[in-house]
PDBML (XML) file of the C-alpha atoms, coordinates in Angstrom:
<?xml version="1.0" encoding="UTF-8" ?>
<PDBx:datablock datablockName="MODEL"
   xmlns:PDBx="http://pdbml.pdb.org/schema/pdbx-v50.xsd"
   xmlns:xsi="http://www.w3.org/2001/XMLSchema-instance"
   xsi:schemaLocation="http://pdbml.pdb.org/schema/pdbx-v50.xsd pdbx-v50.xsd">
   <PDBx:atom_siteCategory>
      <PDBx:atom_site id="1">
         <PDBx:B_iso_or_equiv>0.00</PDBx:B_iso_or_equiv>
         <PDBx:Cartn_x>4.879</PDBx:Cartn_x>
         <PDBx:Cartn_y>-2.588</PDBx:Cartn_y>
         <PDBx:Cartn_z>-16.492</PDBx:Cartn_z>
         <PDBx:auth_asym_id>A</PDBx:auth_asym_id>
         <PDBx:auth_atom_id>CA</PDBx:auth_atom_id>
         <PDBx:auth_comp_id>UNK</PDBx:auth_comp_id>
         <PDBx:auth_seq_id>1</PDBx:auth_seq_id>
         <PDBx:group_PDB>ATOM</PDBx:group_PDB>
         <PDBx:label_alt_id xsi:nil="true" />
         <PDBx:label_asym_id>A</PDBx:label_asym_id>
         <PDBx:label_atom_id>CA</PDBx:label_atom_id>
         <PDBx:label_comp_id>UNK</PDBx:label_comp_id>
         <PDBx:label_entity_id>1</PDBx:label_entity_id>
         <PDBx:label_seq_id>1</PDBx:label_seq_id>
         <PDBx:occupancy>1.00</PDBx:occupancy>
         <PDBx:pdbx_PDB_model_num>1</PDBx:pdbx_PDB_model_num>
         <PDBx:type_symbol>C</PDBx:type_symbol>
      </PDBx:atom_site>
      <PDBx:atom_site id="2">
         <PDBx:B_iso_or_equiv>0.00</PDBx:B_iso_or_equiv>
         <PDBx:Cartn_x>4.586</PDBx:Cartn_x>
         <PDBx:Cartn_y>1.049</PDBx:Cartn_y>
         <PDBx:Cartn_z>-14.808</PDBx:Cartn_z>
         <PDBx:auth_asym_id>A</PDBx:auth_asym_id>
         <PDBx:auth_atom_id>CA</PDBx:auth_atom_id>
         <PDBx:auth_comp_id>UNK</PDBx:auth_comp_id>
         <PDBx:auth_seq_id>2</PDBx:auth_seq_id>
         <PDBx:group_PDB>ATOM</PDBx:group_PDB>
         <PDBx:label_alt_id xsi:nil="true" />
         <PDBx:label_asym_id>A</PDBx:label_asym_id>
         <PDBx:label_atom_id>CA</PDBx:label_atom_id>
         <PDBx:label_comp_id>UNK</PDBx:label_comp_id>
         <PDBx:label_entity_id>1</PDBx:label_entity_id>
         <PDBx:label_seq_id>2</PDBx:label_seq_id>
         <PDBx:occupancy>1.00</PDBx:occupancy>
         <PDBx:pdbx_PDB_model_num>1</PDBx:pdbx_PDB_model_num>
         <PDBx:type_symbol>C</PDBx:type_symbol>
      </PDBx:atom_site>
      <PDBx:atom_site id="3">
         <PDBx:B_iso_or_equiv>0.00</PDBx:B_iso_or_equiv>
         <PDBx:Cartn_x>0.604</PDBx:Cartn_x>
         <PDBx:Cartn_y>-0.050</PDBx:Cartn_y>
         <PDBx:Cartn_z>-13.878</PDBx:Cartn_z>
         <PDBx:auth_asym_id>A</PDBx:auth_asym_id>
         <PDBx:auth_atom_id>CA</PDBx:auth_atom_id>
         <PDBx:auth_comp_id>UNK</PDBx:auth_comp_id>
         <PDBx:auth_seq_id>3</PDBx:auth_seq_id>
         <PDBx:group_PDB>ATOM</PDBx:group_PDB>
         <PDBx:label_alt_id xsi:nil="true" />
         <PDBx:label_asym_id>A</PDBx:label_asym_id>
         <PDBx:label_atom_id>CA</PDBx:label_atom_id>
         <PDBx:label_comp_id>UNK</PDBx:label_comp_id>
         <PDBx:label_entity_id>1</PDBx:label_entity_id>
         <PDBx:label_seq_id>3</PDBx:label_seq_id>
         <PDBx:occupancy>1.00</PDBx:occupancy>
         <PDBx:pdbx_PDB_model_num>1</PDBx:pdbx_PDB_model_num>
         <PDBx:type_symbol>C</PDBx:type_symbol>
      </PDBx:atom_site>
      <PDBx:atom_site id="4">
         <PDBx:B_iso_or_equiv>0.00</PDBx:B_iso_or_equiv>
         <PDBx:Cartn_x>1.017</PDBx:Cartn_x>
         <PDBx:Cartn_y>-3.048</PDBx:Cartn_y>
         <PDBx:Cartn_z>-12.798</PDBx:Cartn_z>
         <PDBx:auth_asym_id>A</PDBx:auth_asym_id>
         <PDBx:auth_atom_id>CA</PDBx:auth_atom_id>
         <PDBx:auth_comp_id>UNK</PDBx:auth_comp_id>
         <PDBx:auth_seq_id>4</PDBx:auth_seq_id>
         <PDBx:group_PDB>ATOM</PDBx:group_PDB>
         <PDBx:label_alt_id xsi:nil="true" />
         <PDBx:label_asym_id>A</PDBx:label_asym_id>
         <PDBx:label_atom_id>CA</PDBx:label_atom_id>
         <PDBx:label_comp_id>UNK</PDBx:label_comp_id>
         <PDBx:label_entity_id>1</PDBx:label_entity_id>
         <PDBx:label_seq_id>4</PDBx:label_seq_id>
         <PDBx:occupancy>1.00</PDBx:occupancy>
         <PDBx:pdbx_PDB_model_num>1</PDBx:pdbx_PDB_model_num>
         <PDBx:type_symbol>C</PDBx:type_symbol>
      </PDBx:atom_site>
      <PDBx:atom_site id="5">
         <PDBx:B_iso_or_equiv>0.00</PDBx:B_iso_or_equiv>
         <PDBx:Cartn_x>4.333</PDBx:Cartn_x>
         <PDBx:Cartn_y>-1.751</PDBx:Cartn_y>
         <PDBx:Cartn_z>-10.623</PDBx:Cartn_z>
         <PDBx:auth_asym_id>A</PDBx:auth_asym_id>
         <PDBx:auth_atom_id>CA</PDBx:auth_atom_id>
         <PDBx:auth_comp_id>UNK</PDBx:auth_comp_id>
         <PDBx:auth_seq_id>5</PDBx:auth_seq_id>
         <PDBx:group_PDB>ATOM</PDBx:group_PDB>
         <PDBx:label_alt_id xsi:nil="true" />
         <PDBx:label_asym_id>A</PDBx:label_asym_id>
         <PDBx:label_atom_id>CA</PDBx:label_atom_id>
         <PDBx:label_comp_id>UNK</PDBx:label_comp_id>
         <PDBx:label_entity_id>1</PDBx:label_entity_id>
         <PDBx:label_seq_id>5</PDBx:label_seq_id>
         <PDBx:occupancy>1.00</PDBx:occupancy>
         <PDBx:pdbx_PDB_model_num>1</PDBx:pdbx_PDB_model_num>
         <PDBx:type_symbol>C</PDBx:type_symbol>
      </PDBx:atom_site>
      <PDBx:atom_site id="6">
         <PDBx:B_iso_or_equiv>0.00</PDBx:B_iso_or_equiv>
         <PDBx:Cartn_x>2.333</PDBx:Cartn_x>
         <PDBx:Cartn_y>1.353</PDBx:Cartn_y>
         <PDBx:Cartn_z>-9.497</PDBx:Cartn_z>
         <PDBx:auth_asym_id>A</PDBx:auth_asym_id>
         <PDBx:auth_atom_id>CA</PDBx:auth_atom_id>
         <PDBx:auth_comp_id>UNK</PDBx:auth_comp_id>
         <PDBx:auth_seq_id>6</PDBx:auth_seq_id>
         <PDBx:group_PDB>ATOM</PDBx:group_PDB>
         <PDBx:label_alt_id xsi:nil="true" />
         <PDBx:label_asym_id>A</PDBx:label_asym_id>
         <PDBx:label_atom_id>CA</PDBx:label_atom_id>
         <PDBx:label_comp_id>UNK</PDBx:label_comp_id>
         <PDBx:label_entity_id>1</PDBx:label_entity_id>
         <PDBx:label_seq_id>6</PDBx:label_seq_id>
         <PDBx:occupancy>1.00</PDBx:occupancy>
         <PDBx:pdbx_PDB_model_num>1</PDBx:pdbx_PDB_model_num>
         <PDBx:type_symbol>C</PDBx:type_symbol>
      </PDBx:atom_site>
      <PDBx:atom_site id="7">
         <PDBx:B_iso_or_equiv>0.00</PDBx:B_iso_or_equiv>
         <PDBx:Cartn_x>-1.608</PDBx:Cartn_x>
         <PDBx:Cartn_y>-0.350</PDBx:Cartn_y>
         <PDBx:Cartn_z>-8.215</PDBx:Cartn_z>
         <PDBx:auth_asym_id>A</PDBx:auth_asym_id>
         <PDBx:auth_atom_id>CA</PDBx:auth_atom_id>
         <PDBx:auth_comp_id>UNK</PDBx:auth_comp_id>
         <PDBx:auth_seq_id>7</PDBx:auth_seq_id>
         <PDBx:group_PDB>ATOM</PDBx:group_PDB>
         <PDBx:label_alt_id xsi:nil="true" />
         <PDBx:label_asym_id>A</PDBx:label_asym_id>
         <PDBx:label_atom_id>CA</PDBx:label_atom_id>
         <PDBx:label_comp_id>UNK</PDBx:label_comp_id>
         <PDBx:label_entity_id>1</PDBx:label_entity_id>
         <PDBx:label_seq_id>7</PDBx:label_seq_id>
         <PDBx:occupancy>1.00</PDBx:occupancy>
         <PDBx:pdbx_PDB_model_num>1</PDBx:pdbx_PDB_model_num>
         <PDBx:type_symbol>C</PDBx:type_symbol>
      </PDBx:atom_site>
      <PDBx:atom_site id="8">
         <PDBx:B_iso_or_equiv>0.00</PDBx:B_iso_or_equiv>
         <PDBx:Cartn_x>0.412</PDBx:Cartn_x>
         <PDBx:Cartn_y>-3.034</PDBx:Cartn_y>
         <PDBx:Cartn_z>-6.141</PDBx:Cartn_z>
         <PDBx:auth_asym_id>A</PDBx:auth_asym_id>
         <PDBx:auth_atom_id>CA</PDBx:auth_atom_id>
         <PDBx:auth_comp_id>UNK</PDBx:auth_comp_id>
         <PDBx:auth_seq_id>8</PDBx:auth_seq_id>
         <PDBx:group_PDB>ATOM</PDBx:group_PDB>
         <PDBx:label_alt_id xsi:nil="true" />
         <PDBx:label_asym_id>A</PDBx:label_asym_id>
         <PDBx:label_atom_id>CA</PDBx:label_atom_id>
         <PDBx:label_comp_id>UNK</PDBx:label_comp_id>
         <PDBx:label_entity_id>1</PDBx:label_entity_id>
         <PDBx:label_seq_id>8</PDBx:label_seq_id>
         <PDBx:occupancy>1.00</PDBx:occupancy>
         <PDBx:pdbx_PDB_model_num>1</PDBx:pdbx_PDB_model_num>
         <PDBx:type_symbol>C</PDBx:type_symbol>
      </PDBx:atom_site>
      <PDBx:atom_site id="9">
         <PDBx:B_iso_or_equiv>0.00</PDBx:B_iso_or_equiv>
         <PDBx:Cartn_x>3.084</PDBx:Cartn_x>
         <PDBx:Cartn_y>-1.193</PDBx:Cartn_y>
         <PDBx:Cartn_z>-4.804</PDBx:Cartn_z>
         <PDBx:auth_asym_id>A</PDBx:auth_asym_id>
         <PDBx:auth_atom_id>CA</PDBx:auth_atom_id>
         <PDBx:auth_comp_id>UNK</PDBx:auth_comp_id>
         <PDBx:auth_seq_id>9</PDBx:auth_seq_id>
         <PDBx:group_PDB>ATOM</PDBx:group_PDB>
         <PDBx:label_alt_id xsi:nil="true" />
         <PDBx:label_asym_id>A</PDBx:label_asym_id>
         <PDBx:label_atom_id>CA</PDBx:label_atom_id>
         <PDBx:label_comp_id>UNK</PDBx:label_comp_id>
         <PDBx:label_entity_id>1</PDBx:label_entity_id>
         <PDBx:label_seq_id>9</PDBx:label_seq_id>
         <PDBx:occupancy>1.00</PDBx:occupancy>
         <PDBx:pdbx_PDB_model_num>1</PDBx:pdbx_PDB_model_num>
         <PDBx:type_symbol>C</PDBx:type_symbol>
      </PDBx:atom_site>
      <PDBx:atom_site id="10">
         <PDBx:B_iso_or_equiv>0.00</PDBx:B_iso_or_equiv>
         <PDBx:Cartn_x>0.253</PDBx:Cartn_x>
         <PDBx:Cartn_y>1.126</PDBx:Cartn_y>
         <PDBx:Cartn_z>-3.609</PDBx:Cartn_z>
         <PDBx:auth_asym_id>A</PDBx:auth_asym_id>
         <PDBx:auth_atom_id>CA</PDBx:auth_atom_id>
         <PDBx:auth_comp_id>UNK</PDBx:auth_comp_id>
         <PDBx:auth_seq_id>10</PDBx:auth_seq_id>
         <PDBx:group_PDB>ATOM</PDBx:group_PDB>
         <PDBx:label_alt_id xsi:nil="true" />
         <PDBx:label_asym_id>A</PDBx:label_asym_id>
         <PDBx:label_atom_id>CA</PDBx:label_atom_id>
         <PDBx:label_comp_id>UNK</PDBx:label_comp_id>
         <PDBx:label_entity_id>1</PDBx:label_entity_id>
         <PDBx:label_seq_id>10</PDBx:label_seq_id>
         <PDBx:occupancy>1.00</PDBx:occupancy>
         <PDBx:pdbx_PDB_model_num>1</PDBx:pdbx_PDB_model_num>
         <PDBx:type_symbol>C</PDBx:type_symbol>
      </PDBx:atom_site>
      <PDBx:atom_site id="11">
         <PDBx:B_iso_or_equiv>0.00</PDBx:B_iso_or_equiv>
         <PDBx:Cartn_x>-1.444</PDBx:Cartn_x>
         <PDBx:Cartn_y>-1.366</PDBx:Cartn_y>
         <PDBx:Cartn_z>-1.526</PDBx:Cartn_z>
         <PDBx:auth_asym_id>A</PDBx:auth_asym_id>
         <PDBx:auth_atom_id>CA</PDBx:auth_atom_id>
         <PDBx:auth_comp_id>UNK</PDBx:auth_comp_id>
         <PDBx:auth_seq_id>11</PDBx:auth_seq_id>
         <PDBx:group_PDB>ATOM</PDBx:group_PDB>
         <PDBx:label_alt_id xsi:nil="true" />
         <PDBx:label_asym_id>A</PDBx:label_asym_id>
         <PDBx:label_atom_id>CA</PDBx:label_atom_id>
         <PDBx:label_comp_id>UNK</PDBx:label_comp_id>
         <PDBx:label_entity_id>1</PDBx:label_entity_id>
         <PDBx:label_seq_id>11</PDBx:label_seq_id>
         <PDBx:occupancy>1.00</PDBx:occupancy>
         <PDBx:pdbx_PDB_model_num>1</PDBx:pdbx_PDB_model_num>
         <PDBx:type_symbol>C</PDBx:type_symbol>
      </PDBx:atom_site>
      <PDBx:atom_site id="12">
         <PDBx:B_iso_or_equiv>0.00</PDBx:B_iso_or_equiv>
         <PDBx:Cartn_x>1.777</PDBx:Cartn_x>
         <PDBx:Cartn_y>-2.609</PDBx:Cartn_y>
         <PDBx:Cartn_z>-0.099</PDBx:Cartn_z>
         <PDBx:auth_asym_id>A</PDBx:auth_asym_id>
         <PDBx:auth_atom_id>CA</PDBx:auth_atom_id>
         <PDBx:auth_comp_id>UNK</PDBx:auth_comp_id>
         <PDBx:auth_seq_id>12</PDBx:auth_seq_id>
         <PDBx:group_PDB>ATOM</PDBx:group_PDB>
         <PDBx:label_alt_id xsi:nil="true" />
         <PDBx:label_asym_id>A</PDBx:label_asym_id>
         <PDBx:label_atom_id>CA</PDBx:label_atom_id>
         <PDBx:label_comp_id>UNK</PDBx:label_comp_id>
         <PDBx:label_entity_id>1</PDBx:label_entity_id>
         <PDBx:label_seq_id>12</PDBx:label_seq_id>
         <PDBx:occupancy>1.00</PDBx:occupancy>
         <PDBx:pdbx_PDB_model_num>1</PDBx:pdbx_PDB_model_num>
         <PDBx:type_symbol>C</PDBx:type_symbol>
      </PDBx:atom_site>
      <PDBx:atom_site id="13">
         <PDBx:B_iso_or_equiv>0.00</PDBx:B_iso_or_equiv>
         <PDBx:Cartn_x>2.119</PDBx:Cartn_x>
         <PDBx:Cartn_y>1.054</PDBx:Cartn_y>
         <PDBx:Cartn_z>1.265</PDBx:Cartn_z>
         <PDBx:auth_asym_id>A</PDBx:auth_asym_id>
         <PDBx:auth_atom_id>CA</PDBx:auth_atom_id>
         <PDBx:auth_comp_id>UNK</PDBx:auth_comp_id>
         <PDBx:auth_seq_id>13</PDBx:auth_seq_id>
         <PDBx:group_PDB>ATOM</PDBx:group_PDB>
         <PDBx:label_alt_id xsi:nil="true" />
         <PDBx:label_asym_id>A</PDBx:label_asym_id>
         <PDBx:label_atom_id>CA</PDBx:label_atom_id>
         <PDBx:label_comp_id>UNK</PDBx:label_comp_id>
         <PDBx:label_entity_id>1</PDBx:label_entity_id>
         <PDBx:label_seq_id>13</PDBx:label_seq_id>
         <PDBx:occupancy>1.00</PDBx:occupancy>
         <PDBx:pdbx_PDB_model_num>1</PDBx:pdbx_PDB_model_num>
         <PDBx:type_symbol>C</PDBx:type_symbol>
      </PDBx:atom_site>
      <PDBx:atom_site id="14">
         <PDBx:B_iso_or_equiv>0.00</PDBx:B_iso_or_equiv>
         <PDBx:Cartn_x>-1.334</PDBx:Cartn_x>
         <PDBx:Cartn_y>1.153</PDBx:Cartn_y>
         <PDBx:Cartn_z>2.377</PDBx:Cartn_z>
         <PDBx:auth_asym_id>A</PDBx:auth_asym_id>
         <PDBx:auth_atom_id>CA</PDBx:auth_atom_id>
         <PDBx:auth_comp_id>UNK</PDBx:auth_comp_id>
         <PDBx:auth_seq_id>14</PDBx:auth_seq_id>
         <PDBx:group_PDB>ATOM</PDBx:group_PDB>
         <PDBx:label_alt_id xsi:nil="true" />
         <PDBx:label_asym_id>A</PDBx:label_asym_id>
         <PDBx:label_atom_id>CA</PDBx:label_atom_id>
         <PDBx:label_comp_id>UNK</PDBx:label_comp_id>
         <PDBx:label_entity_id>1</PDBx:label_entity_id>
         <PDBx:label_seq_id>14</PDBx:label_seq_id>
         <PDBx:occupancy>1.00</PDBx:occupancy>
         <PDBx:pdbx_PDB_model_num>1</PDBx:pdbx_PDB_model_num>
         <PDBx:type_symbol>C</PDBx:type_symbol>
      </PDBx:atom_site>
      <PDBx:atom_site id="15">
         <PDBx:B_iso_or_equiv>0.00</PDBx:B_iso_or_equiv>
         <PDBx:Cartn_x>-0.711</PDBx:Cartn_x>
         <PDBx:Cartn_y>-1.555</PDBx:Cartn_y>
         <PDBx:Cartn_z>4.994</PDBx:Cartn_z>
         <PDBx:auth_asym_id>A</PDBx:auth_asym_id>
         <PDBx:auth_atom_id>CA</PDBx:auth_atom_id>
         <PDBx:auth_comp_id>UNK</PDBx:auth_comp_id>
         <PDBx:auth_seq_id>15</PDBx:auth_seq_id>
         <PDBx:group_PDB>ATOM</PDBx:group_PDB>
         <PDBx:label_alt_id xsi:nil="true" />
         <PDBx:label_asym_id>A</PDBx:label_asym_id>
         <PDBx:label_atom_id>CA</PDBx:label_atom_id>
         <PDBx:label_comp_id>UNK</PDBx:label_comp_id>
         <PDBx:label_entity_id>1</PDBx:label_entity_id>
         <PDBx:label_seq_id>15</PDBx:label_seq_id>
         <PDBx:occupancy>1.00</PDBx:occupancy>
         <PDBx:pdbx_PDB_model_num>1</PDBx:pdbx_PDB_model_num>
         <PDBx:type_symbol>C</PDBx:type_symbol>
      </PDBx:atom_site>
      <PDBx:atom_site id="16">
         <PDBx:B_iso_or_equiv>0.00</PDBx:B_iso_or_equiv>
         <PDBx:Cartn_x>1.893</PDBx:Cartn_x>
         <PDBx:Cartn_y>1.014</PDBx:Cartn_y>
         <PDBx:Cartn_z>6.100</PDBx:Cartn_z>
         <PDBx:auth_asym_id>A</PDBx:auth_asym_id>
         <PDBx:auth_atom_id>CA</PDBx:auth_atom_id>
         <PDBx:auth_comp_id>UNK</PDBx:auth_comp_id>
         <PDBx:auth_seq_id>16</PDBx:auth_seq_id>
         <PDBx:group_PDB>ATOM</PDBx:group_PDB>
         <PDBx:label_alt_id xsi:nil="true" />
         <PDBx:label_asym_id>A</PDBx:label_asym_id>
         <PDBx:label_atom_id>CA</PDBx:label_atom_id>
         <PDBx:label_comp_id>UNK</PDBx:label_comp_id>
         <PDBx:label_entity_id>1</PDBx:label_entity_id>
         <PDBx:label_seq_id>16</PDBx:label_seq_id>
         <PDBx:occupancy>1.00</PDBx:occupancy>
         <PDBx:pdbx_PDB_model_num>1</PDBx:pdbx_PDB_model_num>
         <PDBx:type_symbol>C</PDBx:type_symbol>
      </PDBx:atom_site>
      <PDBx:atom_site id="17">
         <PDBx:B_iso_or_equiv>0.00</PDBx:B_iso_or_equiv>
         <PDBx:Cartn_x>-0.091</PDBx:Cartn_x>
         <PDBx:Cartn_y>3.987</PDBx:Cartn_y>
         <PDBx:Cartn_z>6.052</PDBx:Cartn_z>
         <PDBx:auth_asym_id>A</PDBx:auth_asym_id>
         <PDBx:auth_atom_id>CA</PDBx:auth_atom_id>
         <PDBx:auth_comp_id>UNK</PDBx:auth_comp_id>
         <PDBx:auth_seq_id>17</PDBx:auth_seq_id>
         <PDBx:group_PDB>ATOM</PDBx:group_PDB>
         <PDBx:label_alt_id xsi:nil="true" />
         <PDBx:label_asym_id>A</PDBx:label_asym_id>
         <PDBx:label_atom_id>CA</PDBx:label_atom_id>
         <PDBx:label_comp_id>UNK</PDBx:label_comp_id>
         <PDBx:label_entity_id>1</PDBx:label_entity_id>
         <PDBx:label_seq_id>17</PDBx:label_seq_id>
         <PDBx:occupancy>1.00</PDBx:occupancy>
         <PDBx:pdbx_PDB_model_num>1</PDBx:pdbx_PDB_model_num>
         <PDBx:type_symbol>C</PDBx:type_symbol>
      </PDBx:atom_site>
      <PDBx:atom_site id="18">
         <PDBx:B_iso_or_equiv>0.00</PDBx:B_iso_or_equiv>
         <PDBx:Cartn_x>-3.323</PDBx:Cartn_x>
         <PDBx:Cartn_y>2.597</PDBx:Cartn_y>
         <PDBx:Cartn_z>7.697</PDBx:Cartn_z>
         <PDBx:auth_asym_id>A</PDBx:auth_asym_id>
         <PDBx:auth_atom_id>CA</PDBx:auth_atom_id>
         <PDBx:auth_comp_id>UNK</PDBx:auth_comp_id>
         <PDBx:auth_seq_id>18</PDBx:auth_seq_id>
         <PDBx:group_PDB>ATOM</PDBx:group_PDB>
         <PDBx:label_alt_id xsi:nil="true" />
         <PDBx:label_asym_id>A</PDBx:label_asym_id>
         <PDBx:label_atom_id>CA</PDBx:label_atom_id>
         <PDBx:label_comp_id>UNK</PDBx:label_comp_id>
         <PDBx:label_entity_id>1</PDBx:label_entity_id>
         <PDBx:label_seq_id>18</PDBx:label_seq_id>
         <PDBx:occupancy>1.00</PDBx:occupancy>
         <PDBx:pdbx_PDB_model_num>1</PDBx:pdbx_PDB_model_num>
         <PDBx:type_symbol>C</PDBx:type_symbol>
      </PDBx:atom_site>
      <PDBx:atom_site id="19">
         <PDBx:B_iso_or_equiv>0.00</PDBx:B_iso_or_equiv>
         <PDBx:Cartn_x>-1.330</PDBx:Cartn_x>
         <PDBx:Cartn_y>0.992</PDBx:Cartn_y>
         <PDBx:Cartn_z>10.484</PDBx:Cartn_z>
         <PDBx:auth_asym_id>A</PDBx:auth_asym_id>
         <PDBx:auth_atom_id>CA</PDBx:auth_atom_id>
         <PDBx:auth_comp_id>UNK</PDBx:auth_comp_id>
         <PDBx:auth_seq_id>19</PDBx:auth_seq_id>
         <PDBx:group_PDB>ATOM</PDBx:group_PDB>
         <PDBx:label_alt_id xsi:nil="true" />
         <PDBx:label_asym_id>A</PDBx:label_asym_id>
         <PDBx:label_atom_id>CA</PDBx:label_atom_id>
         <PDBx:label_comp_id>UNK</PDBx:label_comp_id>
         <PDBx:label_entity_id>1</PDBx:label_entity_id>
         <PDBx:label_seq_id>19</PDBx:label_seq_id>
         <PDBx:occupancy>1.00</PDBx:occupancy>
         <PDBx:pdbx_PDB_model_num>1</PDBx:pdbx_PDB_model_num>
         <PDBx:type_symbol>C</PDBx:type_symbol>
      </PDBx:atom_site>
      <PDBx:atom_site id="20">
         <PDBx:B_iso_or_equiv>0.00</PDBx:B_iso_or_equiv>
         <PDBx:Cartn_x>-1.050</PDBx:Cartn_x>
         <PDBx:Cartn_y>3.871</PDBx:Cartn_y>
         <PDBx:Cartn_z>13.027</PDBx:Cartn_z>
         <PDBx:auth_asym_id>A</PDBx:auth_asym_id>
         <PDBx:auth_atom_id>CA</PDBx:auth_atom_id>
         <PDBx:auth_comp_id>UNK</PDBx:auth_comp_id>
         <PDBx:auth_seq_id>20</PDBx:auth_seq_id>
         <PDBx:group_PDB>ATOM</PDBx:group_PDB>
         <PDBx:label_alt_id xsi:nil="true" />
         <PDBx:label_asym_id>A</PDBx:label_asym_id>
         <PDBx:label_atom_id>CA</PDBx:label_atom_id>
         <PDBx:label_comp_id>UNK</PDBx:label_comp_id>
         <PDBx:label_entity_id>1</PDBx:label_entity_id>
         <PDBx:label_seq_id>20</PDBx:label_seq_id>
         <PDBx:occupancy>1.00</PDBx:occupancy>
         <PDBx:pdbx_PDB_model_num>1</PDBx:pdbx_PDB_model_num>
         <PDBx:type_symbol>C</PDBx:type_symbol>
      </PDBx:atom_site>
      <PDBx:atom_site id="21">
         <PDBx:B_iso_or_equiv>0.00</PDBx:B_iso_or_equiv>
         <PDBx:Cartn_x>-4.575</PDBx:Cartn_x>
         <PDBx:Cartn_y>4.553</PDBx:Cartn_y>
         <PDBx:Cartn_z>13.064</PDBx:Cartn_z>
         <PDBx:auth_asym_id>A</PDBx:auth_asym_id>
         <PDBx:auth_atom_id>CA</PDBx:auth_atom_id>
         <PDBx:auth_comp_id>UNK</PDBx:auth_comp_id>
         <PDBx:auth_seq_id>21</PDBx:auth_seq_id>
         <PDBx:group_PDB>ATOM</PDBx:group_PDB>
         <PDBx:label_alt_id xsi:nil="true" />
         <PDBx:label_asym_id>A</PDBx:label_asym_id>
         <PDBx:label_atom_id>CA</PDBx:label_atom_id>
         <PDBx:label_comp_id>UNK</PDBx:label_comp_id>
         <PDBx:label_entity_id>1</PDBx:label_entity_id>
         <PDBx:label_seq_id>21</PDBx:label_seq_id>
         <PDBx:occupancy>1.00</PDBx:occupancy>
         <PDBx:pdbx_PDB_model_num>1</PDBx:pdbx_PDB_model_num>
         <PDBx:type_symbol>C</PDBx:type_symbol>
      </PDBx:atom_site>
      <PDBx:atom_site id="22">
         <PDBx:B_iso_or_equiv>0.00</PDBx:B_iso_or_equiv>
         <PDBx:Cartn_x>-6.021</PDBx:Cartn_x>
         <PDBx:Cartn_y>1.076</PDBx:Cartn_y>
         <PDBx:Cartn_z>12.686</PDBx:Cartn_z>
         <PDBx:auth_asym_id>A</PDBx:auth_asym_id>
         <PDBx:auth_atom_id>CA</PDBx:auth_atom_id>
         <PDBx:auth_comp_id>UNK</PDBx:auth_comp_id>
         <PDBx:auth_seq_id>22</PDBx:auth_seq_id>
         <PDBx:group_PDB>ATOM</PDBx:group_PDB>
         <PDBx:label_alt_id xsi:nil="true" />
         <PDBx:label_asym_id>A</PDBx:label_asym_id>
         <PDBx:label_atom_id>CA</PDBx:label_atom_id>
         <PDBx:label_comp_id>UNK</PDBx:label_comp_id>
         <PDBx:label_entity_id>1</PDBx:label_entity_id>
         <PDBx:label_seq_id>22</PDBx:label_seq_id>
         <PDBx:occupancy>1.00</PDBx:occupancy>
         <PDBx:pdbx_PDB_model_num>1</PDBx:pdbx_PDB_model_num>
         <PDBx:type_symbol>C</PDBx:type_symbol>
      </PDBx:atom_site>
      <PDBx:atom_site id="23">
         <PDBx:B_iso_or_equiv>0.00</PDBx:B_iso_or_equiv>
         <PDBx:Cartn_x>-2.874</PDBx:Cartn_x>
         <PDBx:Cartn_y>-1.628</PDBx:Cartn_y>
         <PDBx:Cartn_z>13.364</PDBx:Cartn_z>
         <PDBx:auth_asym_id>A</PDBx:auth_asym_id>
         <PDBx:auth_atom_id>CA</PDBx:auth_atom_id>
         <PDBx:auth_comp_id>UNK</PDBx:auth_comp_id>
         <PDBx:auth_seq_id>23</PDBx:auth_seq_id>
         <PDBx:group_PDB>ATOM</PDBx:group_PDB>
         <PDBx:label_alt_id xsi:nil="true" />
         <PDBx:label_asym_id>A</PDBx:label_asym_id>
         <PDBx:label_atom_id>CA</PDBx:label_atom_id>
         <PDBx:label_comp_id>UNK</PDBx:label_comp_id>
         <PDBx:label_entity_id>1</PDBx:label_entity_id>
         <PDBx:label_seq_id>23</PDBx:label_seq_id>
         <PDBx:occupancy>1.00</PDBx:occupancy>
         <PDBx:pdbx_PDB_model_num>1</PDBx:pdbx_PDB_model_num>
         <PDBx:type_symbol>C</PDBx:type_symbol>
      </PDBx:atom_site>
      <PDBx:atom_site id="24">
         <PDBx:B_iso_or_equiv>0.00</PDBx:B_iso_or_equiv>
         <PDBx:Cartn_x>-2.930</PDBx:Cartn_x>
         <PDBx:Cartn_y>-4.657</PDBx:Cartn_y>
         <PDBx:Cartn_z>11.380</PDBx:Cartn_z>
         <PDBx:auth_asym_id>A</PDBx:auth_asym_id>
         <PDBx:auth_atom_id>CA</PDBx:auth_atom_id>
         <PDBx:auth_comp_id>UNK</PDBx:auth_comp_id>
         <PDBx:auth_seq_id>24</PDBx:auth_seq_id>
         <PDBx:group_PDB>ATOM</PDBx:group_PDB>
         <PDBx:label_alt_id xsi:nil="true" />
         <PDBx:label_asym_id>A</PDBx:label_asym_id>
         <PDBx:label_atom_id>CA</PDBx:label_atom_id>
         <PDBx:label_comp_id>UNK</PDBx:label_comp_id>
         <PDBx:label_entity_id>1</PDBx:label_entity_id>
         <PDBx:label_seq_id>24</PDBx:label_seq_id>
         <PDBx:occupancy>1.00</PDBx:occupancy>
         <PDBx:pdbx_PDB_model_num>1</PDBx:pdbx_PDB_model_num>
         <PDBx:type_symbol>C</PDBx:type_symbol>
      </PDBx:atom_site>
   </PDBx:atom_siteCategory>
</PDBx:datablock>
C-alpha cells in the first residue's frame, strides 16, 4: 500500500513542482 501510495502521489506533485519553470 505505502508503494503504490508513495510512486503516484509523487507524480501528482511533480505536475506541481515542474509548473513554474515549464507550465502545463
Amino acid at each position: 500500500f505505502l508503494s503504490g501510495f508513495i510512486s503516484i502521489g509523487l507524480e501528482i506533485l511533480g505536475f506541481r513542482i515542474l509548473s513554474p519553470y515549464f507550465g502545463y
